[in-house]
C-alpha atoms as a PDB file:
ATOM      1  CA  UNK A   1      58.709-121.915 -23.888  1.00  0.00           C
ATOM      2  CA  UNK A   2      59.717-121.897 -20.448  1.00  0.00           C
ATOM      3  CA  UNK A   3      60.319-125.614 -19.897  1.00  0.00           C
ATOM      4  CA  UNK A   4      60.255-127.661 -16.909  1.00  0.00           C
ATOM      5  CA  UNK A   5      60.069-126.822 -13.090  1.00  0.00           C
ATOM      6  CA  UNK A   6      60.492-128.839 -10.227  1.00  0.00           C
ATOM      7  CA  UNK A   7      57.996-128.295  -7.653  1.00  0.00           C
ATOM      8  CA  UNK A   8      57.509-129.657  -4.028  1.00  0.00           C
ATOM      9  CA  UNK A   9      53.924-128.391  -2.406  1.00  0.00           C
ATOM     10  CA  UNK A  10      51.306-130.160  -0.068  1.00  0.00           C
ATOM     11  CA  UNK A  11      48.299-132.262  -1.788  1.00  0.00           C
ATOM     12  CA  UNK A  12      44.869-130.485  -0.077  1.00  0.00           C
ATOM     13  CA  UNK A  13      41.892-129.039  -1.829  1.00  0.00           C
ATOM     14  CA  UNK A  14      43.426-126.068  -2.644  1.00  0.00           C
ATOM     15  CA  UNK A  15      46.029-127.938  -4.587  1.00  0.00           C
ATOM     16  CA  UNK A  16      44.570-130.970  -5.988  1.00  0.00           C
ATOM     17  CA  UNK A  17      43.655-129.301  -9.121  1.00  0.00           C
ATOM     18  CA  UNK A  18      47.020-129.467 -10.068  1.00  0.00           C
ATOM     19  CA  UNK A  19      47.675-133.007  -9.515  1.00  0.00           C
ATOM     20  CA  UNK A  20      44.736-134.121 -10.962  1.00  0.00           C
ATOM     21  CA  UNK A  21      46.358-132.372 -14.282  1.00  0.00           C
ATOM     22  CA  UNK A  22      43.083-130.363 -14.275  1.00  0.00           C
ATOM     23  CA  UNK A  23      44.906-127.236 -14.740  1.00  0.00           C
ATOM     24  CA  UNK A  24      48.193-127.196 -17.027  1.00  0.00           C
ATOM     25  CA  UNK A  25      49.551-124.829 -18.922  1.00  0.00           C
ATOM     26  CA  UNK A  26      50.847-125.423 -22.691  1.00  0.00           C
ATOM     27  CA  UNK A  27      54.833-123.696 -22.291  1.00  0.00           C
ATOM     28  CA  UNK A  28      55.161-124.989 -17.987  1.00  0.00           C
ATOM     29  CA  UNK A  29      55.311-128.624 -16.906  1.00  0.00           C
ATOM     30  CA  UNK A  30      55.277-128.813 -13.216  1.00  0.00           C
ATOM     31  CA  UNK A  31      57.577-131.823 -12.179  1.00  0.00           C
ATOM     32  CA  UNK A  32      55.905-132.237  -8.929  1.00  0.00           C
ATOM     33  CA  UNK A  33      57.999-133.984  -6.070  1.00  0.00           C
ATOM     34  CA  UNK A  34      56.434-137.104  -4.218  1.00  0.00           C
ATOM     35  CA  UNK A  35      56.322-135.660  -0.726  1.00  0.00           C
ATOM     36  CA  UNK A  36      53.109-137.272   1.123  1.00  0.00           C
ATOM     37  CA  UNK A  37      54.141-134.969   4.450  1.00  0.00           C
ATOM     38  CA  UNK A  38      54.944-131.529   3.103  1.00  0.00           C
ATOM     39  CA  UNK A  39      56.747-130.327   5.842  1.00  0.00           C
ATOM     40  CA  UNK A  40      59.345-132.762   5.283  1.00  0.00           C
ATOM     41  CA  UNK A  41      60.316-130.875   1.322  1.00  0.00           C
ATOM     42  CA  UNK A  42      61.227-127.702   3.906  1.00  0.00           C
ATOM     43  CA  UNK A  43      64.427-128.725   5.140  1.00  0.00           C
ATOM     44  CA  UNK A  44      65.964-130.181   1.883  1.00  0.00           C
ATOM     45  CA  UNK A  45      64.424-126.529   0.185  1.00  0.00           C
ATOM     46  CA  UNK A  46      66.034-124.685   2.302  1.00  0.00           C
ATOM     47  CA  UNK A  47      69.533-126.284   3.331  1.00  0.00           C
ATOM     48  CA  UNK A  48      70.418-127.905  -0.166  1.00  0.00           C
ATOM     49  CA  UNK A  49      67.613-126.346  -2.659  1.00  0.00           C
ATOM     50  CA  UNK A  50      66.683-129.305  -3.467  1.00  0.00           C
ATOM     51  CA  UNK A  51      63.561-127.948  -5.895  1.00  0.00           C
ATOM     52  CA  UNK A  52      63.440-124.813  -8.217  1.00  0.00           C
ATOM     53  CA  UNK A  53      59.971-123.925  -6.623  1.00  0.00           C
ATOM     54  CA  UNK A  54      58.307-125.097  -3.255  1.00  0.00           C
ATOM     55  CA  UNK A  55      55.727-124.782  -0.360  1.00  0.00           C
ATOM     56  CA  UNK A  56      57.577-123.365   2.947  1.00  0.00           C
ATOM     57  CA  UNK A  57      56.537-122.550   6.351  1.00  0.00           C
ATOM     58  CA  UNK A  58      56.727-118.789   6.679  1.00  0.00           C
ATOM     59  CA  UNK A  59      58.965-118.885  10.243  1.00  0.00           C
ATOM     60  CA  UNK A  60      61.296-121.177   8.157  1.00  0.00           C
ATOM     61  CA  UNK A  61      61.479-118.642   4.998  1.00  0.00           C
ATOM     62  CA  UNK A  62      62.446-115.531   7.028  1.00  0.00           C
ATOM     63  CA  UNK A  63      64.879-117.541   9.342  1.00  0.00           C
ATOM     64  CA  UNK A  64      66.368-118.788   5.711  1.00  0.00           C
ATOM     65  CA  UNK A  65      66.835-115.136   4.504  1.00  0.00           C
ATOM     66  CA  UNK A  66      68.105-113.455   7.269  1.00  0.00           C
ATOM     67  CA  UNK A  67      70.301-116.126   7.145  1.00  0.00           C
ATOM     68  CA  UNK A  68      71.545-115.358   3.736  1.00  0.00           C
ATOM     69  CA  UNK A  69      70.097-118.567   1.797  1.00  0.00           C
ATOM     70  CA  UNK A  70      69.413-117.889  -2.102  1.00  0.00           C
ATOM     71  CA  UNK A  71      65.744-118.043  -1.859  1.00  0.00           C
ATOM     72  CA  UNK A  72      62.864-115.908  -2.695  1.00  0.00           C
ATOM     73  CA  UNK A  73      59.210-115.030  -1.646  1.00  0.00           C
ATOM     74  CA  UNK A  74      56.512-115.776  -4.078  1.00  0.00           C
ATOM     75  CA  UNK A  75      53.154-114.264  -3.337  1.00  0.00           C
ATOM     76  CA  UNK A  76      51.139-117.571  -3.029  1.00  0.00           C
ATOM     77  CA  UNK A  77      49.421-118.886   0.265  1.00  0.00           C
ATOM     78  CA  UNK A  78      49.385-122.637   0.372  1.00  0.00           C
ATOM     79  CA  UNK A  79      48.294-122.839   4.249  1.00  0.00           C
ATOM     80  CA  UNK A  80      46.767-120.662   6.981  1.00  0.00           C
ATOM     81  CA  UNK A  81      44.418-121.073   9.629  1.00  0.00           C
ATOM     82  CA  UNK A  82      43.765-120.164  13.023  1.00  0.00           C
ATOM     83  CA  UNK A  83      45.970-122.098  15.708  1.00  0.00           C
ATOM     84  CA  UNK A  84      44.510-121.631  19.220  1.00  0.00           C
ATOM     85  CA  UNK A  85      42.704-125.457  18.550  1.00  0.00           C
ATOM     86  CA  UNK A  86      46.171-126.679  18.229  1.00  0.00           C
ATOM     87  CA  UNK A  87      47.226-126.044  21.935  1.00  0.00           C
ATOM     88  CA  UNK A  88      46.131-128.915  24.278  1.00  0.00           C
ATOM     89  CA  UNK A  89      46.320-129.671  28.020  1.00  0.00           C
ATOM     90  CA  UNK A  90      45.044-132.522  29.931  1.00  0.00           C
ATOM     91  CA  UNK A  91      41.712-132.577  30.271  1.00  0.00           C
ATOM     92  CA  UNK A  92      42.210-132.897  34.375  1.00  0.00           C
ATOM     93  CA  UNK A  93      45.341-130.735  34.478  1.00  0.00           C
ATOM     94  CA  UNK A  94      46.716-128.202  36.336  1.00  0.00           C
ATOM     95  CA  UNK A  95      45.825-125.966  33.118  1.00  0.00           C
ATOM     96  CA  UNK A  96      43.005-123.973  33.009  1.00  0.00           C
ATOM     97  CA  UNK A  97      43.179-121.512  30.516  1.00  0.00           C
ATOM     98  CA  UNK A  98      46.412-119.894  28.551  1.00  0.00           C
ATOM     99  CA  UNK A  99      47.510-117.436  31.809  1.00  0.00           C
ATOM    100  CA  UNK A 100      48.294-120.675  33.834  1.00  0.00           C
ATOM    101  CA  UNK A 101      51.070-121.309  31.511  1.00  0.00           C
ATOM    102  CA  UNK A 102      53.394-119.177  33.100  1.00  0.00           C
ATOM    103  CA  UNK A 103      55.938-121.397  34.180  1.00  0.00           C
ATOM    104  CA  UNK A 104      55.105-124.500  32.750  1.00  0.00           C
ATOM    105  CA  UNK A 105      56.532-127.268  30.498  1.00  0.00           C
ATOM    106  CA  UNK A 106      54.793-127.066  26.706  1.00  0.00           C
ATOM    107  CA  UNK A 107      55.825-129.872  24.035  1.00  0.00           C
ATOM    108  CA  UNK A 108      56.421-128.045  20.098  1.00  0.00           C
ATOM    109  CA  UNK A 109      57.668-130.281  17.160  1.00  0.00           C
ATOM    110  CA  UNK A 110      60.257-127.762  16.612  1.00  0.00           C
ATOM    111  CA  UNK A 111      60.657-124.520  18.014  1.00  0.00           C
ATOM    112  CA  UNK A 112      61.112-123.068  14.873  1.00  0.00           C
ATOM    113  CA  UNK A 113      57.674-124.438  14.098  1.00  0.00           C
ATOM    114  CA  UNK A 114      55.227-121.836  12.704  1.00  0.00           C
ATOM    115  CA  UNK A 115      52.321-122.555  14.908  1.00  0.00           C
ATOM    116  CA  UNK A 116      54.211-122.430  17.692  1.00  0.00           C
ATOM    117  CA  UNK A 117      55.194-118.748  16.340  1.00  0.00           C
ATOM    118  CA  UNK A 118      51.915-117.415  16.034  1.00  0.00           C
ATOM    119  CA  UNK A 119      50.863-119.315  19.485  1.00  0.00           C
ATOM    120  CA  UNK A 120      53.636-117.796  20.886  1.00  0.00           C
ATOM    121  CA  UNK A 121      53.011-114.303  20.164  1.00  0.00           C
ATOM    122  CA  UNK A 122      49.468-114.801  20.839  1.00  0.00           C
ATOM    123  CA  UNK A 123      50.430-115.557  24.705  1.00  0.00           C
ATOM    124  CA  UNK A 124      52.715-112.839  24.812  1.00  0.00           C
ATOM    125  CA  UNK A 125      50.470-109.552  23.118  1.00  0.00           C
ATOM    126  CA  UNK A 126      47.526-111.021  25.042  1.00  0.00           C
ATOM    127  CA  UNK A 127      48.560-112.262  28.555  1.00  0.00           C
ATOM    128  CA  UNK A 128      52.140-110.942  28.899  1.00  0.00           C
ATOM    129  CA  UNK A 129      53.599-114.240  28.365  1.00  0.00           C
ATOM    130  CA  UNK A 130      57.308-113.710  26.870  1.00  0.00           C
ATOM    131  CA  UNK A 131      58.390-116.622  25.540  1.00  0.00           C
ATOM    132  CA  UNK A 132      61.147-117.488  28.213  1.00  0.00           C
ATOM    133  CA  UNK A 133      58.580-117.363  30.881  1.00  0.00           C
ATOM    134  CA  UNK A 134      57.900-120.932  29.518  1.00  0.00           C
ATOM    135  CA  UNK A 135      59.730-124.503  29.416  1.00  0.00           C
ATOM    136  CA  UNK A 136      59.804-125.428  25.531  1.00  0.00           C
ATOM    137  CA  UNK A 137      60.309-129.202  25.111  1.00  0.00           C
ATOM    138  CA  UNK A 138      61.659-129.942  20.827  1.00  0.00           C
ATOM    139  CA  UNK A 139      61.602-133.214  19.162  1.00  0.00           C
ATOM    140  CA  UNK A 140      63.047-131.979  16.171  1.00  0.00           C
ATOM    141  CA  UNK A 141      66.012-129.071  14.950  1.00  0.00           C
ATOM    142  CA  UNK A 142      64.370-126.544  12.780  1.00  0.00           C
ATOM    143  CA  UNK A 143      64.791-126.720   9.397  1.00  0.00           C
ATOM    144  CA  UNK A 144      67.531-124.380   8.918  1.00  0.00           C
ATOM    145  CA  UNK A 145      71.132-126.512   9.804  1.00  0.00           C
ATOM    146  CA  UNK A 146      72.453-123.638  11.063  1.00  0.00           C
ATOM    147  CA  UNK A 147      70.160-122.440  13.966  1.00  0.00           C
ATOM    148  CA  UNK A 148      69.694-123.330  17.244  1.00  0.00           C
ATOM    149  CA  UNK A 149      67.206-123.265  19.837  1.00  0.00           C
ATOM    150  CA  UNK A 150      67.514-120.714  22.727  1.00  0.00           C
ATOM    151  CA  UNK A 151      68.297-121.699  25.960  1.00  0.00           C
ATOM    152  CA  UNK A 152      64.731-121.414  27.155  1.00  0.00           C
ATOM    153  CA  UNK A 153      64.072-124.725  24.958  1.00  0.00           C
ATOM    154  CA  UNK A 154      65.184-127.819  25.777  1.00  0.00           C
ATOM    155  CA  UNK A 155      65.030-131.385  23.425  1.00  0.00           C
ATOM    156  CA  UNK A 156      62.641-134.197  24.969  1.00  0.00           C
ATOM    157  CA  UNK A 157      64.270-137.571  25.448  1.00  0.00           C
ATOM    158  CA  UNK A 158      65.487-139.279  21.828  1.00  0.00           C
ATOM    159  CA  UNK A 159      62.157-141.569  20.905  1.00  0.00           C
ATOM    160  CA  UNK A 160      59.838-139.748  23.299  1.00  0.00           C
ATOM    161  CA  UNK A 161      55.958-139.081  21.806  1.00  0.00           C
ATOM    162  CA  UNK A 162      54.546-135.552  22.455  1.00  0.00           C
ATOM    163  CA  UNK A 163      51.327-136.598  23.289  1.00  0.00           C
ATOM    164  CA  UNK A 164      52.384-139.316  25.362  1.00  0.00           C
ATOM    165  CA  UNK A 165      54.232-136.858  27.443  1.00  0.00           C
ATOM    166  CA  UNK A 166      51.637-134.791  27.894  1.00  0.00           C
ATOM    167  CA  UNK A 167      49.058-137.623  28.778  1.00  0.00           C
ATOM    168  CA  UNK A 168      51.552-138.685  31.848  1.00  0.00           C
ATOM    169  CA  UNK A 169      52.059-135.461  32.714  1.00  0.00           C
ATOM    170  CA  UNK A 170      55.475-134.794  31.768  1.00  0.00           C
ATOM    171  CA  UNK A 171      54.516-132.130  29.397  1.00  0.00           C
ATOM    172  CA  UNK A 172      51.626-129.515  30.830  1.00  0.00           C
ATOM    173  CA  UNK A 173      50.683-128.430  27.213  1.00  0.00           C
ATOM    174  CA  UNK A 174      51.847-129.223  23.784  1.00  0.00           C
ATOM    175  CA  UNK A 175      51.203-127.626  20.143  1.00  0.00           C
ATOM    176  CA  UNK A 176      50.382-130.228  17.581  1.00  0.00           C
ATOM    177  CA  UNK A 177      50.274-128.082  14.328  1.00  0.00           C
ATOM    178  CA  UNK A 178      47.507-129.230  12.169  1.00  0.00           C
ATOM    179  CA  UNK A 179      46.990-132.802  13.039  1.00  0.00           C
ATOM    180  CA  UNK A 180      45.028-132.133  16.537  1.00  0.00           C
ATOM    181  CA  UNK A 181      44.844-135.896  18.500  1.00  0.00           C
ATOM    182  CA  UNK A 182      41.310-136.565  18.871  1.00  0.00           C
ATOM    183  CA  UNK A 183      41.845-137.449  22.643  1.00  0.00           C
ATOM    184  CA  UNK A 184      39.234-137.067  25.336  1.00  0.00           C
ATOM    185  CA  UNK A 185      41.895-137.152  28.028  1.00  0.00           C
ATOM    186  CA  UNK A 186      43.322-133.974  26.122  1.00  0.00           C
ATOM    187  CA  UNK A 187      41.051-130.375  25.664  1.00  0.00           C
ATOM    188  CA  UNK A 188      42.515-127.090  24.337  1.00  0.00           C
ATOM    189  CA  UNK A 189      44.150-124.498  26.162  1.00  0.00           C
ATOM    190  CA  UNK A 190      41.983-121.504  25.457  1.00  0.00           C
ATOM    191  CA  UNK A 191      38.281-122.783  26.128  1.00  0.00           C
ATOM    192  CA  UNK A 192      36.548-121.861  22.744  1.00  0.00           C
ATOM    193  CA  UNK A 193      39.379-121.772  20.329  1.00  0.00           C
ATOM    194  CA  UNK A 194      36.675-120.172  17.197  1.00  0.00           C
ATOM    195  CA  UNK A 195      36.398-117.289  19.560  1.00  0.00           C
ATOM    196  CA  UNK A 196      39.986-116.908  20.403  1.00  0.00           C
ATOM    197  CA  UNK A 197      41.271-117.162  16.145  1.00  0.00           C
ATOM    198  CA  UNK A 198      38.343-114.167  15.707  1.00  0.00           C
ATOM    199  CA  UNK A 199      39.962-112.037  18.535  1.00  0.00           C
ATOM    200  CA  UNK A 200      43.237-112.364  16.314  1.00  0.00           C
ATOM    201  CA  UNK A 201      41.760-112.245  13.363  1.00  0.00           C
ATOM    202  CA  UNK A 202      40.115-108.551  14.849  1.00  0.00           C
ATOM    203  CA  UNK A 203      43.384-107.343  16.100  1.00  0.00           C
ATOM    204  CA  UNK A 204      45.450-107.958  13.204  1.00  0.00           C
ATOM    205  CA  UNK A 205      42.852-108.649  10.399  1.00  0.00           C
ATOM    206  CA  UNK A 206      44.217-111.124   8.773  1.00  0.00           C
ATOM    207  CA  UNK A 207      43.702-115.270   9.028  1.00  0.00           C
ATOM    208  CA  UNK A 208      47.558-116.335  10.308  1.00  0.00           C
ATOM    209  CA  UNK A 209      49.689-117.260   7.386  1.00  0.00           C
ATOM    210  CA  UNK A 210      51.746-120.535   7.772  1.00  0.00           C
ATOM    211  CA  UNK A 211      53.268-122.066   4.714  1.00  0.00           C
ATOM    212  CA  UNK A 212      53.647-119.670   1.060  1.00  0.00           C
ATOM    213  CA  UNK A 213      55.286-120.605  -1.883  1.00  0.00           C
ATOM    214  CA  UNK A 214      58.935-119.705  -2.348  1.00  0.00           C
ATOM    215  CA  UNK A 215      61.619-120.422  -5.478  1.00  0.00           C
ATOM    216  CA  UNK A 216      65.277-120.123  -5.555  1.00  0.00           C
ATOM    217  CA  UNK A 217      67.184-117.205  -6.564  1.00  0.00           C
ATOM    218  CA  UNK A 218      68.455-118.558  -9.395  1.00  0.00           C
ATOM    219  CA  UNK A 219      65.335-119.797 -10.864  1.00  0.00           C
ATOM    220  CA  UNK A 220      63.576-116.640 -10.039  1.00  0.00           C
ATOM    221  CA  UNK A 221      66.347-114.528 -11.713  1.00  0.00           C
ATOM    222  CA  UNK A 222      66.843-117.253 -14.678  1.00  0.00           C
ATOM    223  CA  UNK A 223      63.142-117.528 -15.285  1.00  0.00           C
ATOM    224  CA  UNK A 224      60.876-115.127 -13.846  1.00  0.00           C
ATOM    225  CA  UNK A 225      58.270-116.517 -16.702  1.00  0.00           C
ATOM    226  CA  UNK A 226      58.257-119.972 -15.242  1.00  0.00           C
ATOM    227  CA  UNK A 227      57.053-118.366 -11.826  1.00  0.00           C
ATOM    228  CA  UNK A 228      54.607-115.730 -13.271  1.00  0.00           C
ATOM    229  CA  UNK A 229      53.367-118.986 -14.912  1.00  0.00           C
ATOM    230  CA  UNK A 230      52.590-120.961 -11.425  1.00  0.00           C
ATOM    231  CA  UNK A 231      51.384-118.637 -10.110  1.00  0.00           C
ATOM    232  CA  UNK A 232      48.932-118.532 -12.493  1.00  0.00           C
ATOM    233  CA  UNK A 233      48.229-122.015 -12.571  1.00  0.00           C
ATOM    234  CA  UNK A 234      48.007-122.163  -8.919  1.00  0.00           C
ATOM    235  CA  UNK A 235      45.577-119.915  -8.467  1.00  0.00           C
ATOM    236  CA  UNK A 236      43.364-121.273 -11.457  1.00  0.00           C
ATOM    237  CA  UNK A 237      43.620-124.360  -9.148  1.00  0.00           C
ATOM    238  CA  UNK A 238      42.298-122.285  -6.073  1.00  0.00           C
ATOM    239  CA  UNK A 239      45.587-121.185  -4.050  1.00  0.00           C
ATOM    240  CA  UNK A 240      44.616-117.866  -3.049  1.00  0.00           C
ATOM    241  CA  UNK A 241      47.900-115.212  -4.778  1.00  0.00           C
ATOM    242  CA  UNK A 242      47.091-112.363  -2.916  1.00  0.00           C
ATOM    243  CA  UNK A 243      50.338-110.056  -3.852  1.00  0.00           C
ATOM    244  CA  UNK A 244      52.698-108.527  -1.892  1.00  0.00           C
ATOM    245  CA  UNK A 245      50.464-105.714  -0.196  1.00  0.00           C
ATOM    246  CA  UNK A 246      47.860-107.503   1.181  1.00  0.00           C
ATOM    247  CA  UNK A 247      50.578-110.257   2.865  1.00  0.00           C
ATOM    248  CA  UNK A 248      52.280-107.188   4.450  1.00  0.00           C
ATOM    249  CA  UNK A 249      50.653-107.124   7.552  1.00  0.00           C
ATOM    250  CA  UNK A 250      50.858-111.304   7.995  1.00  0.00           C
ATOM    251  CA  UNK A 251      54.860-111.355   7.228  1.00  0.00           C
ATOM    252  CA  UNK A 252      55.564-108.096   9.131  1.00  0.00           C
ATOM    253  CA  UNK A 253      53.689-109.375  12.407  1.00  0.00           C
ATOM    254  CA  UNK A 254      55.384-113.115  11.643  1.00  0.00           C
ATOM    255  CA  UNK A 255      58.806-111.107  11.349  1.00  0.00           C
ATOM    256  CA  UNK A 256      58.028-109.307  15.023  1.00  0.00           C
ATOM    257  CA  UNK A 257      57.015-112.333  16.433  1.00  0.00           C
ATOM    258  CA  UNK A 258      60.001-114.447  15.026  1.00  0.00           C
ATOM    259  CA  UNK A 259      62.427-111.680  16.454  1.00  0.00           C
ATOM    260  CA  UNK A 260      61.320-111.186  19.817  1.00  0.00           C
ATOM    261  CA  UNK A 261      61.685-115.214  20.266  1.00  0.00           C
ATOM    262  CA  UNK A 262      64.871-115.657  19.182  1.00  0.00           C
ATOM    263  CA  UNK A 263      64.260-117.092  15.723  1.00  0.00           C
ATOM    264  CA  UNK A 264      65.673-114.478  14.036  1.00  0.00           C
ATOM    265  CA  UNK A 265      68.727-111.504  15.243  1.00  0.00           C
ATOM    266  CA  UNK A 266      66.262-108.901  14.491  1.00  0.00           C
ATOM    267  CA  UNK A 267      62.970-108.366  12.454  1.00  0.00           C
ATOM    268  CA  UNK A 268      63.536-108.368   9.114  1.00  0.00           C
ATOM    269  CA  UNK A 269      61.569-105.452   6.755  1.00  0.00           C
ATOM    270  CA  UNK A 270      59.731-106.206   3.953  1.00  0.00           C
ATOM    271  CA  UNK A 271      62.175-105.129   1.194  1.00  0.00           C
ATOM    272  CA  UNK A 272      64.677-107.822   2.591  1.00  0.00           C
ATOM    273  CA  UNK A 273      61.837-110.111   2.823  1.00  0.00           C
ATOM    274  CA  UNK A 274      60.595-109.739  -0.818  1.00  0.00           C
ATOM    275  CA  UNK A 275      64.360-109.196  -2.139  1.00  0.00           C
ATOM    276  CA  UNK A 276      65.204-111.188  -5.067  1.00  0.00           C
ATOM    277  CA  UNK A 277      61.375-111.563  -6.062  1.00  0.00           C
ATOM    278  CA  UNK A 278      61.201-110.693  -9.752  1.00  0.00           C
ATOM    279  CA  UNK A 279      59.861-106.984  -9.859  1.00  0.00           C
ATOM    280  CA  UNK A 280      56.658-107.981 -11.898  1.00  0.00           C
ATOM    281  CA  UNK A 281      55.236-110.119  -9.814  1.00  0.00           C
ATOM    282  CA  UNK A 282      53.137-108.190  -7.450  1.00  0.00           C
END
């Protein structure tokens, strides 16, 4: 019997299965946390561990390891998708494409935010664009209490609305994660955003990852059963559990990326990333 486990993950297609008690196992009940914006279970996962299991942004999981928190990976993919739609400029803007942003001011939730990551490093292998060649304008502190932003970032006044920055101009582009305003004075950055995610997806073949599942380290050395369990459940339900070899290119690029913009001291490998993960899960 492996009990109870407390578990904190986003409601979407892939995961409504699950809530709809569609698929349960006899030995696991999943306690599932009430948390109708996912994002917000990644800070109270990561500074307190607030639940034995949970959904986490993959920028916030290898800042959290390198920075010695008990947690570990588990080889489940609750989110990814391409993010050049995600980058907007005004529609009548100085911005014309991505190679004008040399310079400019460009609105991110966090800094620490994983589309901004992958956007990031997008602009830099492609056009040169380090990420200090660029103003970053924060609303929020990344998830992790105990990092800060680098001095090329700077917070936007306390109350201020990203979008309503970058409509008056105060902002010249802005990254708005998955939930893309539907604004006709806004237009994204790169001018056919399909074609720009399948020049990624060509150069690094892989879709970019940005939240997987990850437990604590004393659940996952208590009861490795419990988690060999979910992930069985979860990808009955449709979460793609792809294993550890075929994320390696996705973490190790996300653990370049995360380095060279001063989210993390240095890249971390993939034995410190999958450290802790009970050896027979795969």
């Amino acid at each position: 019997m492996t009990g109870t486990l407390s578990l904190a993950i986003g409601r979407t297609p892939r995961t409504e299965a699950l809530f709809a008690g569609a698929v349960a196992a006899a030995d696991l009940r999943l306690d599932l946390a009430p948390v109708p914006v996912i994002t917000r279970a990644f800070a109270p996962m990561v500074r307190e561990g607030r639940y034995e299991a949970s959904e986490l942004a993959i920028a916030t999981f290898l800042m959290a390891k390198a920075a010695g928190k008990d947690l570990v990976m588990l080889p489940a993919v609750l989110s990814s998708r391409f993010q050049e739609a995600a980058l907007l400029c005004r529609a009548g803007g100085a911005v014309r494409g991505a190679a004008d942003l040399a310079g400019r001011r460009i609105g991110v939730r966090a800094y620490s935010q994983t589309t901004g990551l992958w956007l990031r490093g997008t602009l830099q292998d492609r056009l040169g664009l380090r990420p200090e060649a660029m103003r970053w304008v924060t609303f929020e502190d990344a998830h992790l209490a105990e990092y800060r932003d680098p001095p090329w970032a700077e917070r936007a006044p306390a109350g201020a609305d990203m979008a309503a920055m970058l409509r008056d101009g105060a902002l010249d582009a802005a990254i708005f994660g998955s939930e893309v305003p539907d604004d006709p004075a806004l237009r994204p950055v790169f001018a056919d955003p399909a074609a720009a995610g399948a020049e990624f997806q060509a150069a690094h073949g892989f879709v970019p990852v940005n939240h997987l599942l990850v437990a604590r380290g004393d659940v996952a050395r208590e009861r490795p059963g419990a988690l060999q369990e979910l992930l069985r459940l979860l990808a009955v339900a449709g979460v793609p559990v792809p294993g550890r070899d075929a994320l390696a290119p996705a973490i190790g690029l996300a653990s370049r990326y995360a380095a060279e913009q001063g989210l993390l001291p240095r890249p971390l490998g993939l034995d410190a990333v999958w450290a802790g993960t009970p050896p027979a899960i795969a």
